[in-house]
PDB file of N, CA and C in Angstrom:
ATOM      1  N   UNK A   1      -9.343  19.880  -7.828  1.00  0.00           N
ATOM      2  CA  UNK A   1      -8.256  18.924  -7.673  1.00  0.00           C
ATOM      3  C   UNK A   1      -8.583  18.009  -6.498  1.00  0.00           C
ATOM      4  N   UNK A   2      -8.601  16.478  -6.886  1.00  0.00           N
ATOM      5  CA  UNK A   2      -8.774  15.838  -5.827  1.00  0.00           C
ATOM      6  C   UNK A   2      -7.283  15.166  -5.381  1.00  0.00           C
ATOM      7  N   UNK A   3      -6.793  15.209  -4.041  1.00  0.00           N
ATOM      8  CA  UNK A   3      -5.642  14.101  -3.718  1.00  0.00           C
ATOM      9  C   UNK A   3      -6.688  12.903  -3.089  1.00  0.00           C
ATOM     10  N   UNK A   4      -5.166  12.127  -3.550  1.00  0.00           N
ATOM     11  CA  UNK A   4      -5.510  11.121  -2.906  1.00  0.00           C
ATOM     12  C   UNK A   4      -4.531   9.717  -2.162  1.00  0.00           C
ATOM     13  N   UNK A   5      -4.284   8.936  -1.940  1.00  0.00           N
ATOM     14  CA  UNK A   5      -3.421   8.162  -1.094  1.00  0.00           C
ATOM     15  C   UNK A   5      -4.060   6.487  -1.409  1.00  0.00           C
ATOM     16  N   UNK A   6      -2.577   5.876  -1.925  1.00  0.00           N
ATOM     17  CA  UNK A   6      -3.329   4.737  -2.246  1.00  0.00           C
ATOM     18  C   UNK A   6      -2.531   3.437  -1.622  1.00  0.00           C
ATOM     19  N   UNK A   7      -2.699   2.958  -0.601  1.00  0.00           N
ATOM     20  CA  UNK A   7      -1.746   2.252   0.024  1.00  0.00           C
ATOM     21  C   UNK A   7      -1.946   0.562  -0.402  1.00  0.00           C
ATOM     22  N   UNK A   8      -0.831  -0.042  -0.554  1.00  0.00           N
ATOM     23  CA  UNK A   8      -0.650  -1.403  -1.286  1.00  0.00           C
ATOM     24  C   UNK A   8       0.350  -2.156  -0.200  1.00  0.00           C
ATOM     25  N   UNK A   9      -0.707  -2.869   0.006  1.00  0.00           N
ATOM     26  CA  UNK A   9       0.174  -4.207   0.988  1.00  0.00           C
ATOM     27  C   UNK A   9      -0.374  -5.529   0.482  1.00  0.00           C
ATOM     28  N   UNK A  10       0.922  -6.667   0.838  1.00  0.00           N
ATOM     29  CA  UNK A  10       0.665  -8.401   0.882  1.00  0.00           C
ATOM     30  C   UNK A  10      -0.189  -8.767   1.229  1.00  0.00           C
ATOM     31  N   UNK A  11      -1.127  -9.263   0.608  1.00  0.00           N
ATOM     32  CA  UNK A  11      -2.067 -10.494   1.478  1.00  0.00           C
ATOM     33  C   UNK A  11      -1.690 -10.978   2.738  1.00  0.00           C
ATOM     34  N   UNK A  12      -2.173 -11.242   3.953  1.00  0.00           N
ATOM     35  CA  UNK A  12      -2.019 -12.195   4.515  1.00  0.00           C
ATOM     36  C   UNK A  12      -2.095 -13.658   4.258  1.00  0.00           C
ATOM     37  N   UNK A  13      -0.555 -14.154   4.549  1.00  0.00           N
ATOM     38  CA  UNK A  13      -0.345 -15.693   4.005  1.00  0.00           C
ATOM     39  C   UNK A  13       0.202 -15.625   3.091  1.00  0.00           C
ATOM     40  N   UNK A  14       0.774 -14.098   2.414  1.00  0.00           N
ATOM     41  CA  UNK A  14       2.140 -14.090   1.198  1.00  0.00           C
ATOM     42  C   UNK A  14       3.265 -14.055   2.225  1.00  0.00           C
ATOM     43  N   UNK A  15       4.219 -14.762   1.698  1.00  0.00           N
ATOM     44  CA  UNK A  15       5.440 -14.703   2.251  1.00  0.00           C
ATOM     45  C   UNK A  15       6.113 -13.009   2.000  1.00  0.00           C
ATOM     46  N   UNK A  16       6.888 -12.311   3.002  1.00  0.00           N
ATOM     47  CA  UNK A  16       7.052 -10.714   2.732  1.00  0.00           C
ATOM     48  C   UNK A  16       8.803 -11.173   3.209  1.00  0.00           C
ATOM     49  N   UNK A  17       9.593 -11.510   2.315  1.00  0.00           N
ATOM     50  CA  UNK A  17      11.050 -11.430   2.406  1.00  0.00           C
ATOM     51  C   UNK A  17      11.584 -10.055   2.900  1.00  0.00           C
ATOM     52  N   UNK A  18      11.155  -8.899   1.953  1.00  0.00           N
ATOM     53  CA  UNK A  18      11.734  -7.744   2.311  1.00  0.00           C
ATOM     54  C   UNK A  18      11.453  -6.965   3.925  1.00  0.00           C
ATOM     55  N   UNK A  19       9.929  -7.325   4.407  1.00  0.00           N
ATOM     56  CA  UNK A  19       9.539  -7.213   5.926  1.00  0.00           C
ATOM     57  C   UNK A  19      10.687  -8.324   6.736  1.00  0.00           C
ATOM     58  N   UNK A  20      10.994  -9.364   6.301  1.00  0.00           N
ATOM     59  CA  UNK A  20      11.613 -10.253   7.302  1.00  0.00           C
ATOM     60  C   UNK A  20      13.180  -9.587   7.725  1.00  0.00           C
ATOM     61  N   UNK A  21      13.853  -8.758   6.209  1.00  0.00           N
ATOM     62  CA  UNK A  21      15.145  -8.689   6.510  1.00  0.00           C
ATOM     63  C   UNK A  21      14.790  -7.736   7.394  1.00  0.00           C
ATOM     64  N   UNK A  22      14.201  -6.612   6.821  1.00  0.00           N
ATOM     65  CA  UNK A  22      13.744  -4.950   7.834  1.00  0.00           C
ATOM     66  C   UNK A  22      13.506  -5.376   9.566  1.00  0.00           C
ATOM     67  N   UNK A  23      12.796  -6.812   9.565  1.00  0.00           N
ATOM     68  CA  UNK A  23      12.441  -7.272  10.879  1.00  0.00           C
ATOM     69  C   UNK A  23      13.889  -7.644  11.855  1.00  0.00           C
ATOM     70  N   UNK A  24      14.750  -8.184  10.500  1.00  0.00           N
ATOM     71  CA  UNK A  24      16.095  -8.723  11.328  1.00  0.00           C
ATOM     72  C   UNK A  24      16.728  -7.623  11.453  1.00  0.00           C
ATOM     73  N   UNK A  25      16.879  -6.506  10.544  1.00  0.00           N
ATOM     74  CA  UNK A  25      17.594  -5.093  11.235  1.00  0.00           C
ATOM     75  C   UNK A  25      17.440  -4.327  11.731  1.00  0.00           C
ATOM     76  N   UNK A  26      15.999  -4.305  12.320  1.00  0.00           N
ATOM     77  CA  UNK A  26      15.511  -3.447  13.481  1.00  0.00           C
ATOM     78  C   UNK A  26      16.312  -4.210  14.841  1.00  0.00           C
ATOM     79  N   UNK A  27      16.110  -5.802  14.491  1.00  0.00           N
ATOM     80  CA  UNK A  27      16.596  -6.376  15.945  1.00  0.00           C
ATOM     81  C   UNK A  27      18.084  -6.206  15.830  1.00  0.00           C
ATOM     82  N   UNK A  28      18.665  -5.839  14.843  1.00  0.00           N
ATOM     83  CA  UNK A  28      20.090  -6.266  14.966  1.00  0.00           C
ATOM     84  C   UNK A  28      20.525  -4.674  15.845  1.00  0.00           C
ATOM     85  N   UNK A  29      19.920  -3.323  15.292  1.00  0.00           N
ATOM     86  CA  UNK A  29      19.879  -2.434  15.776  1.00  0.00           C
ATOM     87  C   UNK A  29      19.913  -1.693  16.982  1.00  0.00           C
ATOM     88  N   UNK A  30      19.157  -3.039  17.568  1.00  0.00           N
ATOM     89  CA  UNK A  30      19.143  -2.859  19.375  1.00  0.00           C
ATOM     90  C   UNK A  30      17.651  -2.653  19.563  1.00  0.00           C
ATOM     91  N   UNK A  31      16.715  -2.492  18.464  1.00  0.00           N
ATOM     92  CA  UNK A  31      15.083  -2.044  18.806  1.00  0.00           C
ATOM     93  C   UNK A  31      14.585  -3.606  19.187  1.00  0.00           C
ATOM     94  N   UNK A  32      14.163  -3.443  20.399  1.00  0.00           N
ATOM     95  CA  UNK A  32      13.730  -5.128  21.140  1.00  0.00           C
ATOM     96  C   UNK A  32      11.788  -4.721  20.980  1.00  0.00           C
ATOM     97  N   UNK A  33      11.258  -6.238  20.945  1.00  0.00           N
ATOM     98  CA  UNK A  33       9.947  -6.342  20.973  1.00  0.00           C
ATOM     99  C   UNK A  33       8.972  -5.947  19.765  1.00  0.00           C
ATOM    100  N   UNK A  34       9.950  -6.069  18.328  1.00  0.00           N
ATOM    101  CA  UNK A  34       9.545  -6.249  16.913  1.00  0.00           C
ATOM    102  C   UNK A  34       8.908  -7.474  16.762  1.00  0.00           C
ATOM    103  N   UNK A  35       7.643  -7.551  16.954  1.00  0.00           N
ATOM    104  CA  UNK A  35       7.136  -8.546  16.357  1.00  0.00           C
ATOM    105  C   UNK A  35       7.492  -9.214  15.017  1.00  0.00           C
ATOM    106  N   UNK A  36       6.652  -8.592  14.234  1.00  0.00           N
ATOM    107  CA  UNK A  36       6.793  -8.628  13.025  1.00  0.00           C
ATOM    108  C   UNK A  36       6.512  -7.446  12.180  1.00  0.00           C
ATOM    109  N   UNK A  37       7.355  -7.611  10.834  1.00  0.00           N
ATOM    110  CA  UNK A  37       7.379  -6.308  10.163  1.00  0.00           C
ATOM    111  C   UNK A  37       6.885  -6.842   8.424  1.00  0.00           C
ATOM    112  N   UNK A  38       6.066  -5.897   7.970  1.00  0.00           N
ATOM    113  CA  UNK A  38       5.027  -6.278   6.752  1.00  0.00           C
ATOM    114  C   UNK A  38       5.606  -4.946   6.102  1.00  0.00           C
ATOM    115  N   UNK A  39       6.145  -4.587   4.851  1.00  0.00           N
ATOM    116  CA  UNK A  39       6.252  -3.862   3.732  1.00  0.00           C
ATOM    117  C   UNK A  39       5.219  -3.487   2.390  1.00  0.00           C
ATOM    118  N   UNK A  40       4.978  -2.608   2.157  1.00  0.00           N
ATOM    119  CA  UNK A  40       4.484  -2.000   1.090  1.00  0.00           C
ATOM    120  C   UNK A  40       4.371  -1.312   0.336  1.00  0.00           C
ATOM    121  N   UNK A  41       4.069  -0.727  -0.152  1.00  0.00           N
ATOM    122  CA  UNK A  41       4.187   0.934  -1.380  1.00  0.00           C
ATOM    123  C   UNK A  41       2.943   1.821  -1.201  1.00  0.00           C
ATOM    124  N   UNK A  42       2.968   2.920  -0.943  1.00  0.00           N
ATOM    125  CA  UNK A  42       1.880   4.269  -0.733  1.00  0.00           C
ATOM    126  C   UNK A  42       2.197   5.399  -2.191  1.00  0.00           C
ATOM    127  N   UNK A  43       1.390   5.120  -2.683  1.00  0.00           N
ATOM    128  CA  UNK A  43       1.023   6.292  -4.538  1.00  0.00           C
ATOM    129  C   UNK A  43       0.227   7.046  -3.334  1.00  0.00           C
ATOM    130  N   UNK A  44       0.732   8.372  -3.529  1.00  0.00           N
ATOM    131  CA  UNK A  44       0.532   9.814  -3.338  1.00  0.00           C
ATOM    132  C   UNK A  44      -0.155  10.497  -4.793  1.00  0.00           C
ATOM    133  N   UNK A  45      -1.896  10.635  -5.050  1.00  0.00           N
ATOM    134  CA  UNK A  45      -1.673  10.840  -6.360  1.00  0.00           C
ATOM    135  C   UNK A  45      -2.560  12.131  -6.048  1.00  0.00           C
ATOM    136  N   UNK A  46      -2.669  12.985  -7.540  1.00  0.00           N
ATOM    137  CA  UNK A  46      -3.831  14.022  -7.948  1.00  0.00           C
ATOM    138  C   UNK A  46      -4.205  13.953  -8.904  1.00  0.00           C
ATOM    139  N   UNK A  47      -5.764  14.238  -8.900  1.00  0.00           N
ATOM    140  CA  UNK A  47      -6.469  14.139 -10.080  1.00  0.00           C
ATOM    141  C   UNK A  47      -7.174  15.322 -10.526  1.00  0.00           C
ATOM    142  N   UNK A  48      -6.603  15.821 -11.509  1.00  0.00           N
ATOM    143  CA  UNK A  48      -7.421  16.790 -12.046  1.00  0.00           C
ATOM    144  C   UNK A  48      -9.220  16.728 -12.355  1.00  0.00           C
ATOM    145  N   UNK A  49     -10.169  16.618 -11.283  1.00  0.00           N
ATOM    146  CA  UNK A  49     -11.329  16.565 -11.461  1.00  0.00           C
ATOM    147  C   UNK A  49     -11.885  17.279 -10.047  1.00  0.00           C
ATOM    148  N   UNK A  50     -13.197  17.417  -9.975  1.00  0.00           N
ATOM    149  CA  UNK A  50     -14.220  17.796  -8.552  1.00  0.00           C
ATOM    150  C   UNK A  50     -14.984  16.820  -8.543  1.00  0.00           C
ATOM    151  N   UNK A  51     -14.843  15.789  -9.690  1.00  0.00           N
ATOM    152  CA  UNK A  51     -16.260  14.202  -9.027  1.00  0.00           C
ATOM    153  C   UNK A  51     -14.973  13.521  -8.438  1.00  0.00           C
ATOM    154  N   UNK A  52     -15.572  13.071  -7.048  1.00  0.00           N
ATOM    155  CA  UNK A  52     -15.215  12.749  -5.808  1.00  0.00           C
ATOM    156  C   UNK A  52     -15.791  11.109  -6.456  1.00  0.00           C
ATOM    157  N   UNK A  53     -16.643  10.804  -7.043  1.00  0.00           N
ATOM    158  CA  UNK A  53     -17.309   9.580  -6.739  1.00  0.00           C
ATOM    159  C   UNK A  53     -16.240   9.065  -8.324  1.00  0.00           C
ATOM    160  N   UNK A  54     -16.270   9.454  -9.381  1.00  0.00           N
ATOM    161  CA  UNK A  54     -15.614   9.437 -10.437  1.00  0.00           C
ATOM    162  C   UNK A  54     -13.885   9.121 -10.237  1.00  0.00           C
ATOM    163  N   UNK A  55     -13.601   9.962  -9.388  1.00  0.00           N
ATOM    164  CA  UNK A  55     -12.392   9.632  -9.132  1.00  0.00           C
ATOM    165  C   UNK A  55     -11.870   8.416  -8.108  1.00  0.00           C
ATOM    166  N   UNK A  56     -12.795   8.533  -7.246  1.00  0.00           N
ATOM    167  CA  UNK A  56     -12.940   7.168  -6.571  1.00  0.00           C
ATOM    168  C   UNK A  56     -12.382   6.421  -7.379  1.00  0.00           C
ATOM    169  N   UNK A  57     -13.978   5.893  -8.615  1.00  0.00           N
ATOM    170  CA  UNK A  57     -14.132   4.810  -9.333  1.00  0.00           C
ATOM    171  C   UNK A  57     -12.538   4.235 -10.048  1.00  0.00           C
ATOM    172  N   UNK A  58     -12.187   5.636 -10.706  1.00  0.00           N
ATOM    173  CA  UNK A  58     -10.851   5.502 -11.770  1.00  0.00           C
ATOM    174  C   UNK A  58      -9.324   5.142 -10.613  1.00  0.00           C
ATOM    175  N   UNK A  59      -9.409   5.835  -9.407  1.00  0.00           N
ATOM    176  CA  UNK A  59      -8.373   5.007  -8.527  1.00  0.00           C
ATOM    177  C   UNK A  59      -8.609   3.292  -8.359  1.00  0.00           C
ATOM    178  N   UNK A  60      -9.646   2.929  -8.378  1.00  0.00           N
ATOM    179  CA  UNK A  60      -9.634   1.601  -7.886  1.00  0.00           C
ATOM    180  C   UNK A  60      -9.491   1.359  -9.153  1.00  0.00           C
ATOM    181  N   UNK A  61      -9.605   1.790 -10.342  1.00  0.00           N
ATOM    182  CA  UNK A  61      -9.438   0.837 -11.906  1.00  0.00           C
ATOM    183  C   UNK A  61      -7.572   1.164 -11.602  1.00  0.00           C
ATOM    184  N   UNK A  62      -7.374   1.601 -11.338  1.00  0.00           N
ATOM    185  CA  UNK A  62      -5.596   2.129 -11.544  1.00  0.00           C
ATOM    186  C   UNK A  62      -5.661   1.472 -10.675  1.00  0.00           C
ATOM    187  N   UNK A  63      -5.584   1.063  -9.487  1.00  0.00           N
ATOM    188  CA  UNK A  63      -5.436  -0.037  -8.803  1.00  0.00           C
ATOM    189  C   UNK A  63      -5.629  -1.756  -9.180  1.00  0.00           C
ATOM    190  N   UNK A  64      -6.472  -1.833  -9.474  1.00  0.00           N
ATOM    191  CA  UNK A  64      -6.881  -3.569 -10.033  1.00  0.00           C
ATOM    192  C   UNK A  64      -6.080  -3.703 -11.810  1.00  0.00           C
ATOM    193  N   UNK A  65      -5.662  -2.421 -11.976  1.00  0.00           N
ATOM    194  CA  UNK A  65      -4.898  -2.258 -13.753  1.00  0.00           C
ATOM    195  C   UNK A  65      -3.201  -2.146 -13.989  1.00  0.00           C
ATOM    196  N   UNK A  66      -2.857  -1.352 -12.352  1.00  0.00           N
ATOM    197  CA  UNK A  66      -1.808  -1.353 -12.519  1.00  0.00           C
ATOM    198  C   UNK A  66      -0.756  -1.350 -11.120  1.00  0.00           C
ATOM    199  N   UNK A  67      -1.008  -0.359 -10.178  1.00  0.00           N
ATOM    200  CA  UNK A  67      -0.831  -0.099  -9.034  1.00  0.00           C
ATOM    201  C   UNK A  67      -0.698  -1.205  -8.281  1.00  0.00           C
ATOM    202  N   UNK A  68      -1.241  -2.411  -8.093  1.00  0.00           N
ATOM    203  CA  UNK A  68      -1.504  -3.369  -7.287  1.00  0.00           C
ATOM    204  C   UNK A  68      -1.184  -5.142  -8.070  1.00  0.00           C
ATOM    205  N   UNK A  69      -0.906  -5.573  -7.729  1.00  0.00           N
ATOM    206  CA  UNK A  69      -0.892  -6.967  -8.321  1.00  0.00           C
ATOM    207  C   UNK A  69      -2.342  -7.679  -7.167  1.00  0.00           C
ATOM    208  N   UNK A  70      -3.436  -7.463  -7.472  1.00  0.00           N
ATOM    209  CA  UNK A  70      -4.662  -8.232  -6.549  1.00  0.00           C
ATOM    210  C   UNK A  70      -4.372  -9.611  -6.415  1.00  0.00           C
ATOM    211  N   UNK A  71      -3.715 -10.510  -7.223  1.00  0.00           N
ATOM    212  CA  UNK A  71      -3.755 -12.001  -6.770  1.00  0.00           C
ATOM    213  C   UNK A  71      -3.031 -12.026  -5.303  1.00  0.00           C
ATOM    214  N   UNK A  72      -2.067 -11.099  -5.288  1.00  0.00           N
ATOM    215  CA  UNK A  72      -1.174 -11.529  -3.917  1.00  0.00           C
ATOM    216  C   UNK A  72      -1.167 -10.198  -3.171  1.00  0.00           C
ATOM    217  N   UNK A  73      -1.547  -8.986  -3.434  1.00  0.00           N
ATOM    218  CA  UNK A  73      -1.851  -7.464  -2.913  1.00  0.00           C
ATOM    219  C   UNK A  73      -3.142  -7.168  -2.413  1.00  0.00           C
ATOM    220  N   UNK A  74      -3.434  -6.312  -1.304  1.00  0.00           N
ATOM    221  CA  UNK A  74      -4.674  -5.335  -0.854  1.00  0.00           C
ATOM    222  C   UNK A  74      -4.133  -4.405  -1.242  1.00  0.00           C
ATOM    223  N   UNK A  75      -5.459  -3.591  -1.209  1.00  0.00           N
ATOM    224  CA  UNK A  75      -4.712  -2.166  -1.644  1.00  0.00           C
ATOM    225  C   UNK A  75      -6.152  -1.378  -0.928  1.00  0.00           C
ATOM    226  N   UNK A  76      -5.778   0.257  -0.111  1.00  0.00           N
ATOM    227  CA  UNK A  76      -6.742   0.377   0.035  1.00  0.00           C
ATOM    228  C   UNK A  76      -6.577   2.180  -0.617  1.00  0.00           C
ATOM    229  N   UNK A  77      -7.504   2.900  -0.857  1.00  0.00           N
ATOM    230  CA  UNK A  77      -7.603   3.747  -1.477  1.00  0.00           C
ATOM    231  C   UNK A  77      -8.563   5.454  -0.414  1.00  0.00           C
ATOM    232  N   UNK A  78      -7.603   6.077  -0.348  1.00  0.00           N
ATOM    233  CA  UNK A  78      -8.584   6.910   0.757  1.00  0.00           C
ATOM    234  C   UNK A  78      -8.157   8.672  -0.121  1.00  0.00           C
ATOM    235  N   UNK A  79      -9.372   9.188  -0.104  1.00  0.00           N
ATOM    236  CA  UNK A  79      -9.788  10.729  -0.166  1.00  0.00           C
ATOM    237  C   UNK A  79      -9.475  11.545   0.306  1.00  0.00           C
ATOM    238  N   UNK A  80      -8.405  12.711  -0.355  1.00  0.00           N
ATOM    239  CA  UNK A  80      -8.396  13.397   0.814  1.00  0.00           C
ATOM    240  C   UNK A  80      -8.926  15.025   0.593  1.00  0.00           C
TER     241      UNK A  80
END
């Protein structure tokens, strides 16, 4: 069994509405010295296999297939 962790964030230079409100209610909160705040989605997954390199491969296809919108998303993909 391999896990794995697949984290999906905005491009830099997409506009992130949902980071801006989170940004205004941290400040409204009383938390001072929020720069700025960026939102995303983390897939927690498992794969029934022991190829490490195989499963790699098939996360990044589930990534560029479904997981991720790439025109306006990074996404990065880590082993655990």
């Amino acid at each position: 069994m391999i896990k794995a962790r697949v984290t999906v964030t905005l491009r830099n230079g997409v506009l992130d509405p949902q980071g801006k409100a989170i940004e205004g209610a941290l400040t409204t909160l009383g938390f001072e010295g929020v720069g700025s705040v960026r939102q995303g989605k983390v897939f927690d997954i498992e794969l029934d296999s022991a190829d490490r390199s195989k499963a790699e491969a098939d996360l990044k296809a589930m990534c560029e297939k479904l997981l991720a919108n790439t025109v306006i998303e990074n996404y990065a993909v880590e082993l655990r």
